[in-house]
Structure formats: C-alpha cells, structure tokens
Protein backbone atom coordinates (compact mmCIF):
# COMPACT_ATOMS: atom_id res chain seq x y z
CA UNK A 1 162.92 141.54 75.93
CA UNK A 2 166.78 141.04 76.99
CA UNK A 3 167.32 143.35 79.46
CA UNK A 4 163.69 142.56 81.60
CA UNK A 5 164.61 142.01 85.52
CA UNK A 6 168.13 141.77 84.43
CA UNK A 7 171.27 144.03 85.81
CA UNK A 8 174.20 144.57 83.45
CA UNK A 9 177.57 143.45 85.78
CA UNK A 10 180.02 143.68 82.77
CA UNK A 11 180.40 145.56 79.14
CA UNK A 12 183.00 144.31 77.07
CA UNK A 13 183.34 146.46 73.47
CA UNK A 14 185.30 147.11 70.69
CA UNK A 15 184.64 149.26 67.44
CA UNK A 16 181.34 147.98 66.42
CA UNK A 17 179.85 145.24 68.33
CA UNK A 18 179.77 144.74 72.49
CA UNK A 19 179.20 142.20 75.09
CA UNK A 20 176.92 142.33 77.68
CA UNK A 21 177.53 139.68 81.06
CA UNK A 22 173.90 140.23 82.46
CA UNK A 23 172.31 138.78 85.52
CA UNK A 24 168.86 137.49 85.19
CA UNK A 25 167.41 137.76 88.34
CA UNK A 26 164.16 135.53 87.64
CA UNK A 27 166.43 132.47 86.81
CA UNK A 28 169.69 133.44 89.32
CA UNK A 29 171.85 133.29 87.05
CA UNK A 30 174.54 135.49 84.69
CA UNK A 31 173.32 135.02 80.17
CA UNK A 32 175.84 136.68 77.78
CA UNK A 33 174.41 139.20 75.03
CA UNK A 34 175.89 140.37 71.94
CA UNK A 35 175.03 142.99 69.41
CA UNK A 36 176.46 145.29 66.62
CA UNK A 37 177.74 144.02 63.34
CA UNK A 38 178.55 140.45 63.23
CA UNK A 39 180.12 140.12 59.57
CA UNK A 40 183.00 137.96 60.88
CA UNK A 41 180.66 135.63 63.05
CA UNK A 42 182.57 137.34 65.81
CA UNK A 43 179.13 138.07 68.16
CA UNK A 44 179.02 133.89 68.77
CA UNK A 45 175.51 133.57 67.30
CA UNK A 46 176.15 131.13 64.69
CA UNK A 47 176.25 133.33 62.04
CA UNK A 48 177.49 136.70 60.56
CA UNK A 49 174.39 138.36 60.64
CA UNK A 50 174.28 141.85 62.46
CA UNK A 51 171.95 141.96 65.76
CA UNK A 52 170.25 145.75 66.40
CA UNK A 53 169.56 144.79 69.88
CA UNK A 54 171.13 142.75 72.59
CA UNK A 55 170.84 138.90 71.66
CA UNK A 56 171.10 136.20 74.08
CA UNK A 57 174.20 133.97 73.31
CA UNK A 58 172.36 130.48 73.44
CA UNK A 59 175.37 128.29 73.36
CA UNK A 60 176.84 130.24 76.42
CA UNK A 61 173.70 129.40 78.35
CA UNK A 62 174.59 127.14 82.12
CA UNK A 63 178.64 128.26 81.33
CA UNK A 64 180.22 129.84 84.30
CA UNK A 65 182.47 132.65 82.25
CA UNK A 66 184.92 134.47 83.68
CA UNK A 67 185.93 137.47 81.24
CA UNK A 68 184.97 138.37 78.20
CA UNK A 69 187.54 140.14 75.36
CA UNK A 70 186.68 141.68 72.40
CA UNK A 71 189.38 142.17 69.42
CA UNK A 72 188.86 143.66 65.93
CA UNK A 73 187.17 140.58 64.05
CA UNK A 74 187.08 138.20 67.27
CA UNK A 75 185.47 137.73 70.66
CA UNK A 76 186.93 134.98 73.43
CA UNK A 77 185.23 133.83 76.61
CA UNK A 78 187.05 132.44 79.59
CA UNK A 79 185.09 129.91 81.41
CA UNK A 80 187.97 129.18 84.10
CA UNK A 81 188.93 125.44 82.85
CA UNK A 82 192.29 124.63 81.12
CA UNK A 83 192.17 123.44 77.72
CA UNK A 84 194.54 121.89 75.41
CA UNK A 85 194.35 124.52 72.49
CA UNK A 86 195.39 123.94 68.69
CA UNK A 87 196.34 126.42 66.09
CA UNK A 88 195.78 125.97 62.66
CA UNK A 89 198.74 127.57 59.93
C-alpha cells in the first residue's frame, strides 16, 4: 500500500484530482502520489485513466521537487533547475 511507513508533508488539490509529496521513511526519501480523475492525463501517470487510490508517480521517482501546482486540466512540478521552455501555438 502507498501510504505504509510514509508521512504526508504536502497536499496539493484542485476540483477532482490531488497530489500527495509523501516521505517514505523505509527508503529516506520524499515519492509523489496522484489520484482522482485523470481524463486529461493531468495526474502524470502516462495515461488518462482515473486512479481510486493514491498512485505512486514512477517517473518522479530520485527527482528532488520543490512545489507542486494543480490547475483545472494540468499539474506542474518544480524540481529547482532552470530550463529553457518552448510553447507550442
């Protein structure tokens, strides 16, 4: 299970899925969790597929993130590094 030996340090939410920044205290370190409906792909799993229960974010696994902020149809992470960003029209 997600949350075993693990302490929630941060909740990030809006309307109908949330974040969860949890530390694991078996491996030291923080995982990100996401759950609630993922139509838009917007819980990072790799898919749009809605998640009943908190689901570790595999490809956020070793990152050191920052923040975490939800929007209607998105999520962002914040890892600390700059990076050269480019916007589609």
């Amino acid at each position: 299970m997600v949350w075993e030996s693990k302490t929630v340090t941060y909740l990030a939410s809006v309307f109908s899925f949330m974040f969860a920044w949890v530390w694991n205290e078996k491996t030291a370190g923080n995982v990100v969790c996401s759950w609630g409906r993922g139509e838009d792909g917007q819980l990072g799993h790799g898919d749009a597929d809605e998640k009943h229960i908190p689901t570790i974010i595999n490809t956020l696994q070793g990152c050191e993130i920052s923040s975490i902020t939800c929007g209607a149809d998105h999520t962002t992470t914040n890892d600390g590094v700059p990076r050269e960003l480019k916007l589609a029209r």
